[in-house]
PDB file of N, CA and C in Angstrom:
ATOM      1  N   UNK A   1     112.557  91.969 152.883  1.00  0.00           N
ATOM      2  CA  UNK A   1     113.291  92.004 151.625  1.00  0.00           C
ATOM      3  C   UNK A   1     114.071  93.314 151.590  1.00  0.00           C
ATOM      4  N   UNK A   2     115.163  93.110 151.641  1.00  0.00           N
ATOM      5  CA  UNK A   2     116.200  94.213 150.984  1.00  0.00           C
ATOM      6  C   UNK A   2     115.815  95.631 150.177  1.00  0.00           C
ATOM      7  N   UNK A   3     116.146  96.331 149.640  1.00  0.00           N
ATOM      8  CA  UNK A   3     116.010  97.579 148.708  1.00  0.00           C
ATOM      9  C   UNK A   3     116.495  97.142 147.348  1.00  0.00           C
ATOM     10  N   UNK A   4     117.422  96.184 147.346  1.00  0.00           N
ATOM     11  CA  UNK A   4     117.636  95.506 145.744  1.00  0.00           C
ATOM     12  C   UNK A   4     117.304  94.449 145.669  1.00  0.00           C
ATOM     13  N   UNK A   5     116.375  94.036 146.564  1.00  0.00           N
ATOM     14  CA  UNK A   5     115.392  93.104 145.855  1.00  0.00           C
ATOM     15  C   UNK A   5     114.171  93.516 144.979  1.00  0.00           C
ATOM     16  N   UNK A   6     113.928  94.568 145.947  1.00  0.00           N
ATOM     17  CA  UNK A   6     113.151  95.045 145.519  1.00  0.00           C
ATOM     18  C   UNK A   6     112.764  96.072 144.083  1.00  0.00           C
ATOM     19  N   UNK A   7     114.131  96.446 143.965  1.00  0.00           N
ATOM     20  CA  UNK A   7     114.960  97.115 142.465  1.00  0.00           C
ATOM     21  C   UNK A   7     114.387  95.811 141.719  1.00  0.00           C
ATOM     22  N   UNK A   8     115.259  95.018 141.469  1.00  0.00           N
ATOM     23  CA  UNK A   8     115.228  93.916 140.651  1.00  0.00           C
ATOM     24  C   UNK A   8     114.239  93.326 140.576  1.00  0.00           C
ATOM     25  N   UNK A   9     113.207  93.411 141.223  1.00  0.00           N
ATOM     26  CA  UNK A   9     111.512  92.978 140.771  1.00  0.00           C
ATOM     27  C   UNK A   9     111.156  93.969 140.045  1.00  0.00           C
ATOM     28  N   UNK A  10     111.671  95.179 140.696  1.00  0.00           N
ATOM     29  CA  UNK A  10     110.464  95.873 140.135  1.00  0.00           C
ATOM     30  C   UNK A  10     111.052  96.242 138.639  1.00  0.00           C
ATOM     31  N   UNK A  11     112.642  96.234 138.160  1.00  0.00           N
ATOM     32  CA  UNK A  11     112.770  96.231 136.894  1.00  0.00           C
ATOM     33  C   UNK A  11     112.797  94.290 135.705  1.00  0.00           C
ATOM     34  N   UNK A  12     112.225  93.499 136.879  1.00  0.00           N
ATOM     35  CA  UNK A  12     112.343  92.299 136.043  1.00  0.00           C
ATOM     36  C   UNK A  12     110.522  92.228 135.501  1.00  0.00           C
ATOM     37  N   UNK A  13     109.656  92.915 136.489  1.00  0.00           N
ATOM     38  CA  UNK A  13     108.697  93.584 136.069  1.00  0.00           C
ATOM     39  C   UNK A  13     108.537  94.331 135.023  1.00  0.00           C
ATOM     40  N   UNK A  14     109.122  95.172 134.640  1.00  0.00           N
ATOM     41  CA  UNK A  14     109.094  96.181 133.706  1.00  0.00           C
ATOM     42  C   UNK A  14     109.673  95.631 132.267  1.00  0.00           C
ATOM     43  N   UNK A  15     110.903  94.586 132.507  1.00  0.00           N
ATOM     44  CA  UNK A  15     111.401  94.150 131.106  1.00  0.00           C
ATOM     45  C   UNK A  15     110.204  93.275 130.857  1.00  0.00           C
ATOM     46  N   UNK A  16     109.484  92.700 131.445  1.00  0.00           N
ATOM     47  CA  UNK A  16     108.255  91.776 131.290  1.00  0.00           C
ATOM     48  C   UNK A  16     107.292  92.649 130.173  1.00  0.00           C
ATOM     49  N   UNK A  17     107.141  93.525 130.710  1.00  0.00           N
ATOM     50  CA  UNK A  17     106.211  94.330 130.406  1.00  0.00           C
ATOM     51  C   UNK A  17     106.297  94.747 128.944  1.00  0.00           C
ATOM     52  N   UNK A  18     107.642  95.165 128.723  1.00  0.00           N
ATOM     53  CA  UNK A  18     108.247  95.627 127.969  1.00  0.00           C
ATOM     54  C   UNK A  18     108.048  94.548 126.483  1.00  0.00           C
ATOM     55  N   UNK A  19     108.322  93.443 126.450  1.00  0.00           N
ATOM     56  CA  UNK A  19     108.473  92.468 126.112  1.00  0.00           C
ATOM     57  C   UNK A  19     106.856  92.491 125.465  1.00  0.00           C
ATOM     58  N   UNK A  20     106.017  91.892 126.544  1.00  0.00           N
ATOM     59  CA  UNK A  20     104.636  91.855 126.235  1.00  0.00           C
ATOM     60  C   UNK A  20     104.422  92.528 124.960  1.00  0.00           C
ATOM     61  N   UNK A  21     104.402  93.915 125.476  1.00  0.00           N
ATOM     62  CA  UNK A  21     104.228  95.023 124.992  1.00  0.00           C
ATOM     63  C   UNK A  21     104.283  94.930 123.039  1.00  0.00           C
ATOM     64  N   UNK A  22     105.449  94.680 123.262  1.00  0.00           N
ATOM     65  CA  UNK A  22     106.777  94.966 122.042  1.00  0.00           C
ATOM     66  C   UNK A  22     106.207  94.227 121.346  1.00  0.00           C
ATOM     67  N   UNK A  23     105.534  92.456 121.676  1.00  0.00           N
ATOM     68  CA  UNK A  23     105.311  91.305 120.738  1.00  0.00           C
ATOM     69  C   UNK A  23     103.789  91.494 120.500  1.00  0.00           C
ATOM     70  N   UNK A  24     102.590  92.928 120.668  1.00  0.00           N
ATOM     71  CA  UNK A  24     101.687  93.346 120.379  1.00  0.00           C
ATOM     72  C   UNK A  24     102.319  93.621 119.303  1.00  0.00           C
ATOM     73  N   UNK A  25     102.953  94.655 118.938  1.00  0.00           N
ATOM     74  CA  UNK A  25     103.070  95.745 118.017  1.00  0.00           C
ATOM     75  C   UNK A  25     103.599  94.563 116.138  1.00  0.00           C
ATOM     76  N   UNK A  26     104.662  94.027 117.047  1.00  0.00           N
ATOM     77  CA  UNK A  26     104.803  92.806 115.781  1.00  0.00           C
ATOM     78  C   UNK A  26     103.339  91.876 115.349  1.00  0.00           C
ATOM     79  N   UNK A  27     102.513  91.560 116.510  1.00  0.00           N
ATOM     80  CA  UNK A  27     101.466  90.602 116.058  1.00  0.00           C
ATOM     81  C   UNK A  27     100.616  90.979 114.945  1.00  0.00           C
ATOM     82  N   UNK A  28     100.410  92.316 115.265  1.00  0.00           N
ATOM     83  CA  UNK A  28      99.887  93.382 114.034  1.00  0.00           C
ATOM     84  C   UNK A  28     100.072  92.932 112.643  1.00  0.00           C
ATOM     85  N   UNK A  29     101.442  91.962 112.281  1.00  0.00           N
ATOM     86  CA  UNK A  29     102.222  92.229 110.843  1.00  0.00           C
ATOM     87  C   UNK A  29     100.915  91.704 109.844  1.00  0.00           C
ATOM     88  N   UNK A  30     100.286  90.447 110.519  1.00  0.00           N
ATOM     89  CA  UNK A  30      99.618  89.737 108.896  1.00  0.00           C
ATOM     90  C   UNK A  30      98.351  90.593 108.661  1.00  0.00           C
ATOM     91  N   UNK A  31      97.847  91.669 109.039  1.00  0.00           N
ATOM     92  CA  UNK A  31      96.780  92.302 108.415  1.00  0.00           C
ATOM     93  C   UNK A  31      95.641  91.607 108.004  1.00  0.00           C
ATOM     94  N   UNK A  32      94.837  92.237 107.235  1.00  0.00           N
ATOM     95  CA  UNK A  32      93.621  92.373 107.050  1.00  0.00           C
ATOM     96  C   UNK A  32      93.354  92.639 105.434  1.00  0.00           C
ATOM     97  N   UNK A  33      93.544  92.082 104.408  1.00  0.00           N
ATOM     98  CA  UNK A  33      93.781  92.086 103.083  1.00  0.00           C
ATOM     99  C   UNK A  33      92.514  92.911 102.228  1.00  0.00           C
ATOM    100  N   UNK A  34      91.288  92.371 103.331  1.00  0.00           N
ATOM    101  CA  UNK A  34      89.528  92.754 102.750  1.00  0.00           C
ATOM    102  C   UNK A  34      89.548  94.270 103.471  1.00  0.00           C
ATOM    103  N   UNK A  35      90.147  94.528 104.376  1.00  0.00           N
ATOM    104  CA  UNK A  35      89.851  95.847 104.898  1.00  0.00           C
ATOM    105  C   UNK A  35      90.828  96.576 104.723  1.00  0.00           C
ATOM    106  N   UNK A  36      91.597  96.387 103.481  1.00  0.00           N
ATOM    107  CA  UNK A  36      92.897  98.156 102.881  1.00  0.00           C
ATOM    108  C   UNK A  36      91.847  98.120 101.684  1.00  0.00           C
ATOM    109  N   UNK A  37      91.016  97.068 101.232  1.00  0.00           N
ATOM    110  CA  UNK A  37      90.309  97.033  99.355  1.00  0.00           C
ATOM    111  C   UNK A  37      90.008  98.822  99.385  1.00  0.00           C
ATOM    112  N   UNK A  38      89.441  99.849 100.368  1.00  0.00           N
ATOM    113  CA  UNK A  38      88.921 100.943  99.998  1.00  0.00           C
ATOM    114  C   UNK A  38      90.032 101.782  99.656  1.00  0.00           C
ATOM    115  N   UNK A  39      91.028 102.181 100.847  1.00  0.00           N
ATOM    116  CA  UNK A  39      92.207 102.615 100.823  1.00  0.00           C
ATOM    117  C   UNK A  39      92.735 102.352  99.767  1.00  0.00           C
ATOM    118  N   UNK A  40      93.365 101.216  99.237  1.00  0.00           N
ATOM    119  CA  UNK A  40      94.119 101.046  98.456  1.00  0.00           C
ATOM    120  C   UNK A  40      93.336 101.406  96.940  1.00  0.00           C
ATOM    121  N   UNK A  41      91.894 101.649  96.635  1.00  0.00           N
ATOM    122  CA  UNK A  41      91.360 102.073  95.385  1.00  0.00           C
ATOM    123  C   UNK A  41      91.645 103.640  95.708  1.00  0.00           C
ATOM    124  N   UNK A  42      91.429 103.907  96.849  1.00  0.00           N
ATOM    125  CA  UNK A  42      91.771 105.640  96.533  1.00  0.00           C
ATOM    126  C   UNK A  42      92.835 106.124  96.832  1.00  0.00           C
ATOM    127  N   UNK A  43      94.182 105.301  97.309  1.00  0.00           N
ATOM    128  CA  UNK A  43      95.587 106.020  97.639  1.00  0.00           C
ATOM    129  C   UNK A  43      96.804 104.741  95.873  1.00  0.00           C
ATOM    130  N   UNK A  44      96.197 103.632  96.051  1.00  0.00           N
ATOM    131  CA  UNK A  44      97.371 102.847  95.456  1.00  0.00           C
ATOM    132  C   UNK A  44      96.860 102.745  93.582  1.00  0.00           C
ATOM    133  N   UNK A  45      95.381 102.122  93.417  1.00  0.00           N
ATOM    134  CA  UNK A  45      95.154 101.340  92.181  1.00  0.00           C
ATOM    135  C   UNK A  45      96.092 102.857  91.301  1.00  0.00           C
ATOM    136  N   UNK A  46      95.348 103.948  91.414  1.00  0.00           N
ATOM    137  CA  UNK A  46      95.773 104.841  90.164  1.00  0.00           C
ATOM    138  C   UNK A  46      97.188 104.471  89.718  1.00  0.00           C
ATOM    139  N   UNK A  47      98.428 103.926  90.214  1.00  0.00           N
ATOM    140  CA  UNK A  47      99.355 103.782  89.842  1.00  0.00           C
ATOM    141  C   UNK A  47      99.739 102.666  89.990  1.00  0.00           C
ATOM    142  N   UNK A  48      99.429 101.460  90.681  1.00  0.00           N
ATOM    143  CA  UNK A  48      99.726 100.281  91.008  1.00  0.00           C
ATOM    144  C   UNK A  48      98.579  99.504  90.299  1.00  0.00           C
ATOM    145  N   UNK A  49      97.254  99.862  90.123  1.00  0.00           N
ATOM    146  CA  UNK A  49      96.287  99.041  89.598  1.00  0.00           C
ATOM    147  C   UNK A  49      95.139  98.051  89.957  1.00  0.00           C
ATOM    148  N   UNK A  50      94.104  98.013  89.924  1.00  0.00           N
ATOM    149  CA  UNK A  50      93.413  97.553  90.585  1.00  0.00           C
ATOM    150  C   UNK A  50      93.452  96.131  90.860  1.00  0.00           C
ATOM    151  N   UNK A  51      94.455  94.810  90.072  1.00  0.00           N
ATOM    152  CA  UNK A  51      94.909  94.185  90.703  1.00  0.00           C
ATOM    153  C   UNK A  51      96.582  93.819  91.582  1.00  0.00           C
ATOM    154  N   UNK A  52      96.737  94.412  91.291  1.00  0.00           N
ATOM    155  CA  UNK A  52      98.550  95.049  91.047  1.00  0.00           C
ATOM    156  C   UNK A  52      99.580  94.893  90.069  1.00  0.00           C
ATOM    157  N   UNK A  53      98.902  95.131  89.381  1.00  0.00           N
ATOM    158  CA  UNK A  53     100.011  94.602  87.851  1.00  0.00           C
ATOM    159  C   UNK A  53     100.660  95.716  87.740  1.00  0.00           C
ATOM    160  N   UNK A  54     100.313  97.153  88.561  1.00  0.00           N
ATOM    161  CA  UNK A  54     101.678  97.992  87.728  1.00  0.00           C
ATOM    162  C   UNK A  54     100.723  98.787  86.675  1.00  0.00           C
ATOM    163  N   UNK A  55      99.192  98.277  86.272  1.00  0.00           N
ATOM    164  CA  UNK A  55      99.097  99.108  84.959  1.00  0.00           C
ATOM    165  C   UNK A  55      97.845  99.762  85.363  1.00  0.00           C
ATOM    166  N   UNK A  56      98.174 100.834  86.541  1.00  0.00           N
ATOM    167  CA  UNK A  56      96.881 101.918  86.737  1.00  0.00           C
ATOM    168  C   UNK A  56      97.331 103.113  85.858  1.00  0.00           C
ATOM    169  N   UNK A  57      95.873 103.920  85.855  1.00  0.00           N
ATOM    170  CA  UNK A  57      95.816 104.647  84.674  1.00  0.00           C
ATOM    171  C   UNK A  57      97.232 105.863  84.993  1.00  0.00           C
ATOM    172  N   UNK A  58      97.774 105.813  85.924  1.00  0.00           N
ATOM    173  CA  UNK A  58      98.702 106.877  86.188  1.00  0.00           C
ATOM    174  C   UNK A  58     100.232 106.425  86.400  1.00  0.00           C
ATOM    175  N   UNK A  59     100.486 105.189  85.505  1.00  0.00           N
ATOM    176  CA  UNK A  59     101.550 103.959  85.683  1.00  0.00           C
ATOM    177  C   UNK A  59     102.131 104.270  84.360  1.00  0.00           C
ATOM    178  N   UNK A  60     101.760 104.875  83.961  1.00  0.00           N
ATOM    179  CA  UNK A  60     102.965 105.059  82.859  1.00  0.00           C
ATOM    180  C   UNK A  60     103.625 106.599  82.474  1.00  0.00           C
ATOM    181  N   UNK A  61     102.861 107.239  83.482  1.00  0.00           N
ATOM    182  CA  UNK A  61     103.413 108.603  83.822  1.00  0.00           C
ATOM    183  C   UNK A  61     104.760 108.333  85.097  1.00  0.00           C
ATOM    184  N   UNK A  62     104.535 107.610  85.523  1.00  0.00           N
ATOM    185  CA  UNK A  62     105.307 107.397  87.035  1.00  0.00           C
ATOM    186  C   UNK A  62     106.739 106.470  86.615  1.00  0.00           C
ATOM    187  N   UNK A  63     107.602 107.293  86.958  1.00  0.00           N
ATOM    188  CA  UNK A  63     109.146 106.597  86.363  1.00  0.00           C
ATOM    189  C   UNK A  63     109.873 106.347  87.515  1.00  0.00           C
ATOM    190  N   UNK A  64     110.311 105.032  87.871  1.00  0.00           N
ATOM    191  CA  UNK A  64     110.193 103.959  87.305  1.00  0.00           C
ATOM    192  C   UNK A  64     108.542 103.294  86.817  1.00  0.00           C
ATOM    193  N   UNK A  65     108.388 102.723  86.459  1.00  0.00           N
ATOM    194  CA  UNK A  65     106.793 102.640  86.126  1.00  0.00           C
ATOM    195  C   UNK A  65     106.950 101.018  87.480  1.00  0.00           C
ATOM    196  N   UNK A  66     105.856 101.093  88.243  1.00  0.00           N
ATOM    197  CA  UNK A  66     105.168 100.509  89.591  1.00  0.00           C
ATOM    198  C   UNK A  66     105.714  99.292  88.980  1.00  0.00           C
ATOM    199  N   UNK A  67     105.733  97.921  89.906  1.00  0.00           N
ATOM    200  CA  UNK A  67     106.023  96.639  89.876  1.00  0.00           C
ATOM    201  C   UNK A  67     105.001  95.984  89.540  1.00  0.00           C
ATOM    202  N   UNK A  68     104.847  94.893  88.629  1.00  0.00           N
ATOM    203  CA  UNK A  68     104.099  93.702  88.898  1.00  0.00           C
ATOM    204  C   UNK A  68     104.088  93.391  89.816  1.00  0.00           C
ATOM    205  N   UNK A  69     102.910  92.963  90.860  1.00  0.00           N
ATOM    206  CA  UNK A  69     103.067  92.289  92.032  1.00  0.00           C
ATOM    207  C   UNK A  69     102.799  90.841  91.995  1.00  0.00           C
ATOM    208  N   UNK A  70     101.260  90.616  90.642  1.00  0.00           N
ATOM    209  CA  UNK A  70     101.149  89.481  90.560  1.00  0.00           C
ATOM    210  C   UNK A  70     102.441  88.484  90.334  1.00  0.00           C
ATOM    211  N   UNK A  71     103.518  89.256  89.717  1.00  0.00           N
ATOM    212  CA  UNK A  71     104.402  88.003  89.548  1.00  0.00           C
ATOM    213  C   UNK A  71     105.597  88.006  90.429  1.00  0.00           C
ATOM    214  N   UNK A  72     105.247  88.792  91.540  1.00  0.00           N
ATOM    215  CA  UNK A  72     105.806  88.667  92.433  1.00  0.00           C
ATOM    216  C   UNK A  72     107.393  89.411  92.857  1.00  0.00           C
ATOM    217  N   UNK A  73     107.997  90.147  91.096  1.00  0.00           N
ATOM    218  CA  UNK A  73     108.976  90.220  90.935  1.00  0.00           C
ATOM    219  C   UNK A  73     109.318  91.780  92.279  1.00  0.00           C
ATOM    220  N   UNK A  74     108.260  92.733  92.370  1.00  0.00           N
ATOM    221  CA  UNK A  74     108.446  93.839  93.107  1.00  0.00           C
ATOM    222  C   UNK A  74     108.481  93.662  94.550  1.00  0.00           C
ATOM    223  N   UNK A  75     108.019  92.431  95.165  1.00  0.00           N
ATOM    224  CA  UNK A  75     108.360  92.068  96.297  1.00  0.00           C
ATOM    225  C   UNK A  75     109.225  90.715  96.526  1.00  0.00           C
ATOM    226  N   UNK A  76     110.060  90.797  95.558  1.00  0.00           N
ATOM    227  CA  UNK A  76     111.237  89.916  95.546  1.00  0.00           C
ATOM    228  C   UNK A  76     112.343  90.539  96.887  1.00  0.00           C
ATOM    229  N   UNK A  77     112.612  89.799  97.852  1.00  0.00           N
ATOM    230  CA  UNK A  77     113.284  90.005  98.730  1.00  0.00           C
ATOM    231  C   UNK A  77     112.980  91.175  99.722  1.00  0.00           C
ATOM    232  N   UNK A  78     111.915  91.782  99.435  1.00  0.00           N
ATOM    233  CA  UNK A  78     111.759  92.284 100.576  1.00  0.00           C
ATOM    234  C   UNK A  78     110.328  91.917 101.599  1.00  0.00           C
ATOM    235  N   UNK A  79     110.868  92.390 102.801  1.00  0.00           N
ATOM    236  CA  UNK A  79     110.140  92.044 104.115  1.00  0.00           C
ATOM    237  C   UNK A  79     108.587  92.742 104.500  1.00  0.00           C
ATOM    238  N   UNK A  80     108.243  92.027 105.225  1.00  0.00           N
ATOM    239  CA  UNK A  80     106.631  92.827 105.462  1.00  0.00           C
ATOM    240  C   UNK A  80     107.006  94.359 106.258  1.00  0.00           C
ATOM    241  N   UNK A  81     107.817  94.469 106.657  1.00  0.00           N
ATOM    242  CA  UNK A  81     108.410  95.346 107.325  1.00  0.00           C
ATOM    243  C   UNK A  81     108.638  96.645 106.099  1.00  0.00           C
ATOM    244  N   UNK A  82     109.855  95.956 105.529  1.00  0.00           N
ATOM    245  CA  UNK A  82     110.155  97.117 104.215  1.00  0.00           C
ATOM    246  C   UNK A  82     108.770  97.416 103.624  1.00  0.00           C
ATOM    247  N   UNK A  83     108.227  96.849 103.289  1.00  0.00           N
ATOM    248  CA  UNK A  83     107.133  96.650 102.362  1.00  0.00           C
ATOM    249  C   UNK A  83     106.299  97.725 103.016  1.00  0.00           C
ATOM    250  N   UNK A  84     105.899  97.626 104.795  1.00  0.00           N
ATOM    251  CA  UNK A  84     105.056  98.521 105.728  1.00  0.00           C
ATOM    252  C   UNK A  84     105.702  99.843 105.618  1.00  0.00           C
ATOM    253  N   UNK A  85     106.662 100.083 105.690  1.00  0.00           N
ATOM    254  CA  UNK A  85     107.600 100.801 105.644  1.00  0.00           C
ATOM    255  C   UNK A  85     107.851 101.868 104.400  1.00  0.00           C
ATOM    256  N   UNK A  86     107.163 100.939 103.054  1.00  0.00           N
ATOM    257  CA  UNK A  86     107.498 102.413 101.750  1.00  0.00           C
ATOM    258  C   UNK A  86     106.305 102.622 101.761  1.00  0.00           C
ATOM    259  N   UNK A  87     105.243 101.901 102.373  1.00  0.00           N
ATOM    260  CA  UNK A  87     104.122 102.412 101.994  1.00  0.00           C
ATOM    261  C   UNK A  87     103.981 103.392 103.309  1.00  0.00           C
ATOM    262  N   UNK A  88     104.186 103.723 104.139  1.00  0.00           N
ATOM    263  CA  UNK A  88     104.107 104.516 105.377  1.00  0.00           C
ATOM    264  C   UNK A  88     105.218 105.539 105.607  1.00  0.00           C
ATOM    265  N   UNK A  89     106.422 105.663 104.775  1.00  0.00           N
ATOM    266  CA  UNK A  89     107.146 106.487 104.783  1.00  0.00           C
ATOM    267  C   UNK A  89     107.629 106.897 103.211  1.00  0.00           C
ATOM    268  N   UNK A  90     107.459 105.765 102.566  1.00  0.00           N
ATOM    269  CA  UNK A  90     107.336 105.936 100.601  1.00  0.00           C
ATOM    270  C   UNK A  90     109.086 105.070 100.320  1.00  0.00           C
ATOM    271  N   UNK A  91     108.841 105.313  99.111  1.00  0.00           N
ATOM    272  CA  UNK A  91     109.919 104.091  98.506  1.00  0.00           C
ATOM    273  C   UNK A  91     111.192 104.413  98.816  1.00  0.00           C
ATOM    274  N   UNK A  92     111.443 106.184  98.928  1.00  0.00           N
ATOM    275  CA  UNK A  92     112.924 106.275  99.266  1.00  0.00           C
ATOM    276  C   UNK A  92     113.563 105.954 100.613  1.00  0.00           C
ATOM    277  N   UNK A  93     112.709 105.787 101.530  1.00  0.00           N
ATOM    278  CA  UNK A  93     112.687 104.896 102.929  1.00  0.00           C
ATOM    279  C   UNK A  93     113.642 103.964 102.817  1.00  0.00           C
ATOM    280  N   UNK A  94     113.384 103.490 101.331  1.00  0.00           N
ATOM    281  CA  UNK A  94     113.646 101.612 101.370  1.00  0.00           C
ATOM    282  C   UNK A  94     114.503 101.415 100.845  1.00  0.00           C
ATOM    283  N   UNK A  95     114.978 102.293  99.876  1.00  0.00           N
ATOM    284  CA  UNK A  95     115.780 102.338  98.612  1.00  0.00           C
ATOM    285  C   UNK A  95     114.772 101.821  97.508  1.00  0.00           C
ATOM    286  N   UNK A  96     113.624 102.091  97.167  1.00  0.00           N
ATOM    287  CA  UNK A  96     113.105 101.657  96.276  1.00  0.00           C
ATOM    288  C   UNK A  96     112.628 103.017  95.531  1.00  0.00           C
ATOM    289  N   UNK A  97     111.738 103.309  94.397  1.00  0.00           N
ATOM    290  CA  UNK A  97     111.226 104.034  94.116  1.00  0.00           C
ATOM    291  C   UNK A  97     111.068 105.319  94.429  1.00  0.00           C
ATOM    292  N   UNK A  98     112.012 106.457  94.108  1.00  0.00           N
ATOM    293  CA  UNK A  98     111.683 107.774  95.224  1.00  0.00           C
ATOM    294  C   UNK A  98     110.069 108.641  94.495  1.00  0.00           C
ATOM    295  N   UNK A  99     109.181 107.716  93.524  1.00  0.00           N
ATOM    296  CA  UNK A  99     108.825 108.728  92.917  1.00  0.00           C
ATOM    297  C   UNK A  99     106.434 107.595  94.151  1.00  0.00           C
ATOM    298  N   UNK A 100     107.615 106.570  94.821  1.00  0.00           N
ATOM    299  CA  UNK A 100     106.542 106.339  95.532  1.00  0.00           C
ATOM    300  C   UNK A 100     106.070 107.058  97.038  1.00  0.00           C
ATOM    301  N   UNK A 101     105.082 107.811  96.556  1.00  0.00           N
ATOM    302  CA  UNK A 101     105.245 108.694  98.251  1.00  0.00           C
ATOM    303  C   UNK A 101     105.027 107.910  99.696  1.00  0.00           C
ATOM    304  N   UNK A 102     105.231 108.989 100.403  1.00  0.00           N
ATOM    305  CA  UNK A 102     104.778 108.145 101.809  1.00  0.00           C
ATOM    306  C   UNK A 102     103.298 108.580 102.035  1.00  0.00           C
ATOM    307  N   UNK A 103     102.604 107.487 103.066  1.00  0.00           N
ATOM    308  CA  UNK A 103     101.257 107.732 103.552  1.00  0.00           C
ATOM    309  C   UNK A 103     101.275 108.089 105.484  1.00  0.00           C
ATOM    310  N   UNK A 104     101.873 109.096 105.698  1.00  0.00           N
ATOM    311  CA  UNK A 104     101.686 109.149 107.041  1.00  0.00           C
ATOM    312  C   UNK A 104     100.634 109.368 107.822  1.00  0.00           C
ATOM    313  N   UNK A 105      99.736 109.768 107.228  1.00  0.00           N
ATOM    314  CA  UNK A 105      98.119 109.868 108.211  1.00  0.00           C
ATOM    315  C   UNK A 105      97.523 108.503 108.015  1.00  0.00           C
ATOM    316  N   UNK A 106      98.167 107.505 107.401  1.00  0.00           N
ATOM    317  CA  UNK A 106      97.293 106.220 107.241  1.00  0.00           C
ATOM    318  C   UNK A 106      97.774 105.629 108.544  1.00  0.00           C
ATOM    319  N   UNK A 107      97.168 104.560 109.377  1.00  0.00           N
ATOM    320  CA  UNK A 107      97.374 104.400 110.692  1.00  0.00           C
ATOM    321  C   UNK A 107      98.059 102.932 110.618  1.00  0.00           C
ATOM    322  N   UNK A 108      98.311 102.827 111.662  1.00  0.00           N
ATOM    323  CA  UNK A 108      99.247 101.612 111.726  1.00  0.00           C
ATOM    324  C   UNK A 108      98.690  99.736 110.619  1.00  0.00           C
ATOM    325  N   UNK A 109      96.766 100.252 111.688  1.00  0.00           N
ATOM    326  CA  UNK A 109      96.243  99.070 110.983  1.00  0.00           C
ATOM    327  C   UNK A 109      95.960  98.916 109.906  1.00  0.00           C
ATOM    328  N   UNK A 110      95.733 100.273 109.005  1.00  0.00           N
ATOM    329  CA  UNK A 110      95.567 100.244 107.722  1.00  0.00           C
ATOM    330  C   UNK A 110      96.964 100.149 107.023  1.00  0.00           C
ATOM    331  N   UNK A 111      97.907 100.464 106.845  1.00  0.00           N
ATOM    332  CA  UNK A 111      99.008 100.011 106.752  1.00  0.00           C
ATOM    333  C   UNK A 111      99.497  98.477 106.587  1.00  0.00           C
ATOM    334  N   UNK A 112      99.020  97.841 107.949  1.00  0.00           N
ATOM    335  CA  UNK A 112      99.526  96.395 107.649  1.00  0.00           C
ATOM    336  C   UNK A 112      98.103  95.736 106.500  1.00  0.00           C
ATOM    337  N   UNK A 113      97.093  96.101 106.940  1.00  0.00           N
ATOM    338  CA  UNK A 113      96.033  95.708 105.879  1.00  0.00           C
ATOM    339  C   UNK A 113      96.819  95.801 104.420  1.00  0.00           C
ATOM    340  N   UNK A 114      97.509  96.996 104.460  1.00  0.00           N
ATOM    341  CA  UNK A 114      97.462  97.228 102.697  1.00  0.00           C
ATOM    342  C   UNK A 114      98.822  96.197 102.639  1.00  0.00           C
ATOM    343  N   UNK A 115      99.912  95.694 103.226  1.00  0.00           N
ATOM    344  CA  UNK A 115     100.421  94.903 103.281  1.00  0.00           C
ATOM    345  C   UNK A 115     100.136  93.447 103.092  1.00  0.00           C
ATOM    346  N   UNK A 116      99.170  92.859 103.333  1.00  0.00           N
ATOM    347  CA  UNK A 116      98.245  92.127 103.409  1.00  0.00           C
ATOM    348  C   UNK A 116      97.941  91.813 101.851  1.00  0.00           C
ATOM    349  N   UNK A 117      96.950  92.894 101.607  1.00  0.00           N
ATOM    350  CA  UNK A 117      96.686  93.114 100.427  1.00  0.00           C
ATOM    351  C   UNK A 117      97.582  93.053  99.154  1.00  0.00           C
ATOM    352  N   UNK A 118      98.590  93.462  99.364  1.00  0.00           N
ATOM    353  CA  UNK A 118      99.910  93.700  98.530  1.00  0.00           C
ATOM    354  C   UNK A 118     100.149  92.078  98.172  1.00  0.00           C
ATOM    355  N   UNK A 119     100.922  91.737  99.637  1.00  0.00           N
ATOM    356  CA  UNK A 119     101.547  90.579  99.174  1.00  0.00           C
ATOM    357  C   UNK A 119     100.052  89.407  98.334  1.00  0.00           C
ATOM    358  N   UNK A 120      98.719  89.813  99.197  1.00  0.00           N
ATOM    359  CA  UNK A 120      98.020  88.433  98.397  1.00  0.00           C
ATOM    360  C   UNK A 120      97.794  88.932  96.688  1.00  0.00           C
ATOM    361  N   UNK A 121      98.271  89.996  95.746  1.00  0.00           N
ATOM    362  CA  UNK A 121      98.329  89.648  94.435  1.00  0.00           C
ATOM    363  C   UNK A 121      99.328  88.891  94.140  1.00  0.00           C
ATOM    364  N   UNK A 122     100.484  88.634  94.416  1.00  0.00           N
ATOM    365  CA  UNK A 122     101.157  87.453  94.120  1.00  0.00           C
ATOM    366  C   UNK A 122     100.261  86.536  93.415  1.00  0.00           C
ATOM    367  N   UNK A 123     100.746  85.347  92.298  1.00  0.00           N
ATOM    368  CA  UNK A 123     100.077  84.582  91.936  1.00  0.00           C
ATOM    369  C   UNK A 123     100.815  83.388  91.932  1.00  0.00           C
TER     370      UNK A 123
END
């Protein structure tokens, strides 16, 4: 075999890989809804609420005041992505809320958990 055959395996190898790889990191998205419940009582309820209505005890200090989630209206059009995204970098990330912070020491899996969690108050 040639020297560019051997190129071209060894990078049709690597986009393989690559690929694999890449469709881990997405599989991650649907979370774990029962395992953010701790996290989310000690980083989210105070202002979002212990079911997500928006009315934790620190929700009416916080301007804009937090979304209903049960009715779905605060995750109107946006993606599990955006959604992973204000909670891991905070609302001005998203264009949403600049007064929602980011959580950067929270880790990838807890993250999609609280995603998880988020979207199942919907009702």
């Amino acid at each position: 075999m040639n020297r560019w055959g051997l190129v071209m395996i060894g990078v049709a190898a690597l986009a393989g890989s690559v690929g694999v790889f890449g469709l881990t990191v997405f599989a991650q998205g649907p979370g774990d809804p029962k395992a953010a419940t701790e996290v989310y009582q000690q980083q989210c309820a105070k202002c979002h609420g212990d079911g997500g209505a928006g009315d934790g005890p620190d929700a009416a200090k916080t301007k804009p005041v937090p979304s209903d989630w049960t009715a779905g209206a605060g995750l109107k059009g946006m993606s599990d992505q955006e959604l992973y995204d204000s909670i891991a970098k905070g609302g001005r990330a998203v264009g949403k809320a600049r007064s929602m912070p980011a959580y950067p020491k929270l880790s990838e899996t807890e993250v999609w958990n609280l995603v998880a969690l988020v979207k199942s108050f919907q009702k």
